[in-house]
C-alpha atoms as a PDB file:
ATOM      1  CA  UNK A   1     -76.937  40.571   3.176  1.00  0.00           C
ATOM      2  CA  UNK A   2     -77.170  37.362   5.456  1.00  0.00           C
ATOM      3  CA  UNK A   3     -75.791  37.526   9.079  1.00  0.00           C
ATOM      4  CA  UNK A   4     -72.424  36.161   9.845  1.00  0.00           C
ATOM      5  CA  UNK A   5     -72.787  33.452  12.539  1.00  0.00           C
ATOM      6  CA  UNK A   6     -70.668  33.844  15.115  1.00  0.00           C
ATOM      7  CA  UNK A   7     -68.839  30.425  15.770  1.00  0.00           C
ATOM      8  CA  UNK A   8     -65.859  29.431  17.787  1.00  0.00           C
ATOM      9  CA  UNK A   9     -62.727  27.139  17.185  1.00  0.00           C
ATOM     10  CA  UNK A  10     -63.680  24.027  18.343  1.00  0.00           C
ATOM     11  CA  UNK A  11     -67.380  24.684  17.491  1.00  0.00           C
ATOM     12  CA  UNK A  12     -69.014  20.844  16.285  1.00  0.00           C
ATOM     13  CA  UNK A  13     -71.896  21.343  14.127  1.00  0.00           C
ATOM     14  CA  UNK A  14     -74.341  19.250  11.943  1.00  0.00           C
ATOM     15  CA  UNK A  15     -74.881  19.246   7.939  1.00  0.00           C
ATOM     16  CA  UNK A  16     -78.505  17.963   7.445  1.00  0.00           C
ATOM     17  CA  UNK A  17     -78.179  15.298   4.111  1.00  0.00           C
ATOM     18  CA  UNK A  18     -81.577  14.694   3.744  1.00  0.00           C
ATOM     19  CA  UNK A  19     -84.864  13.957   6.141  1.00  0.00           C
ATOM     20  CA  UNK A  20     -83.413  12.088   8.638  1.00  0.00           C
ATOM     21  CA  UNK A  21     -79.349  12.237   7.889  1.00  0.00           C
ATOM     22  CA  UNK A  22     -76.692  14.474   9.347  1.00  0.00           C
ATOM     23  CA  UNK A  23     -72.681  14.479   8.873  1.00  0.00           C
ATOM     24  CA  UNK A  24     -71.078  16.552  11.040  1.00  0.00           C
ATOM     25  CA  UNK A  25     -67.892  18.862  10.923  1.00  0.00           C
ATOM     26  CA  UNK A  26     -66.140  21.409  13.141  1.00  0.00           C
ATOM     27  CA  UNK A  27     -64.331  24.654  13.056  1.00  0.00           C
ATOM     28  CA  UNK A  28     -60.334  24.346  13.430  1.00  0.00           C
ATOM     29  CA  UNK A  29     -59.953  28.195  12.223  1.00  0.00           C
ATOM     30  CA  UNK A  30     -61.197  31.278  12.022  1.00  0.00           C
ATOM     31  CA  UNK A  31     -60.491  33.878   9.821  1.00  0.00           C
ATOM     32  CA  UNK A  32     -61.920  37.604   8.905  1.00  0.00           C
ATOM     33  CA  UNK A  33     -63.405  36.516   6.048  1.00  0.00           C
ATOM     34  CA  UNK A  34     -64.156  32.527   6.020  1.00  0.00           C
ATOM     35  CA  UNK A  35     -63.648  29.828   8.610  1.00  0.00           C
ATOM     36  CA  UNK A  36     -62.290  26.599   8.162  1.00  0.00           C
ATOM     37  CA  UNK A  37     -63.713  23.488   8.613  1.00  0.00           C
ATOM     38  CA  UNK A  38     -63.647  19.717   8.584  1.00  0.00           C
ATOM     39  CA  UNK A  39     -65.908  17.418   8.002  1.00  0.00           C
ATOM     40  CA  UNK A  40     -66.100  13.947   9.590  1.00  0.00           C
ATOM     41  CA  UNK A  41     -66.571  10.277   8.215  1.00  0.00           C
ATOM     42  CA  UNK A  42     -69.824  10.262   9.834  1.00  0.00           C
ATOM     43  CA  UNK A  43     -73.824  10.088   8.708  1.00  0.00           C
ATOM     44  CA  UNK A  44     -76.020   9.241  11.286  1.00  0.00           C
ATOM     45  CA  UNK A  45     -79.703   9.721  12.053  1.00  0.00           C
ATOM     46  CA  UNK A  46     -79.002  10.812  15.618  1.00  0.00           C
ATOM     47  CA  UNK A  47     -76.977  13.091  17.089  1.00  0.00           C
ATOM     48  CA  UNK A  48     -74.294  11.375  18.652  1.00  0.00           C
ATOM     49  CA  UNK A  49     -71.760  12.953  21.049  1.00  0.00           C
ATOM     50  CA  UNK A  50     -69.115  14.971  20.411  1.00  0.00           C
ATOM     51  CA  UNK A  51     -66.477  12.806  21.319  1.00  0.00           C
ATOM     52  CA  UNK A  52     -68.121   9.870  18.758  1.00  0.00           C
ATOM     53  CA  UNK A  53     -68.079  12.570  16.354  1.00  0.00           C
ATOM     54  CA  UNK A  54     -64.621  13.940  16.894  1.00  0.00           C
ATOM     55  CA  UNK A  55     -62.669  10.576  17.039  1.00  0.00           C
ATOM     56  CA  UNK A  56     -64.073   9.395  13.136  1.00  0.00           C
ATOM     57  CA  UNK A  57     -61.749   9.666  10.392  1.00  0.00           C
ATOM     58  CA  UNK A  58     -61.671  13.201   8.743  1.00  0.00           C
ATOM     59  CA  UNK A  59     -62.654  12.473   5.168  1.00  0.00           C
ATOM     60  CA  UNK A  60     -63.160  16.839   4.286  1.00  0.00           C
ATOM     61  CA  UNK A  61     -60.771  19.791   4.957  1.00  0.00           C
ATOM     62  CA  UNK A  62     -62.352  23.191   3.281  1.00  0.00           C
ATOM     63  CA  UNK A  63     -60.359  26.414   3.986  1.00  0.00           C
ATOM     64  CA  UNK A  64     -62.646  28.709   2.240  1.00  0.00           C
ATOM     65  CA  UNK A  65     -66.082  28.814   3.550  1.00  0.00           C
ATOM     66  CA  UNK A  66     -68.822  31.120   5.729  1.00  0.00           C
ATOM     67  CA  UNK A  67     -70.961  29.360   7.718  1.00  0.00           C
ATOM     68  CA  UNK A  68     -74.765  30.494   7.645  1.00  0.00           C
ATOM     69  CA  UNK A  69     -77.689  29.140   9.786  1.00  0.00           C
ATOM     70  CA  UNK A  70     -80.947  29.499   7.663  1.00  0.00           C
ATOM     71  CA  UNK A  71     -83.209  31.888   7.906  1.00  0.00           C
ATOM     72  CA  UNK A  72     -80.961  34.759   9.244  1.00  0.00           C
END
């Protein structure tokens, strides 16, 4: 079974699209079983800051998911 990462509300992370493309999202919740998570109207092929990221539109709300970082 994979390990559970252990995040924190507020946590910003990146969703690699392809080579060089991320979107990012952050935790609002957490729960026992899934976090959830929002996703940002934002691809970019650097990492901007967290306040560029935070201020874009929210264009994804998911309230059933488990986060996972590969290769744990």
């Amino acid at each position: 079974m994979k390990k559970r990462v252990s995040v924190k509300i507020g946590d910003v992370f990146s969703i690699r699209l392809n080579q060089d493309r991320y979107c990012y999202g952050q935790v609002v919740s957490k729960g026992r079983i899934s976090d959830c998570l929002i996703v940002f109207d934002m691809v970019s092929t650097e990492h901007p800051t967290v306040s560029e990221i935070t201020s874009k539109p929210i264009i994804f709300f998911n309230t059933d998911c488990t986060l996972q970082v590969p290769g744990m």
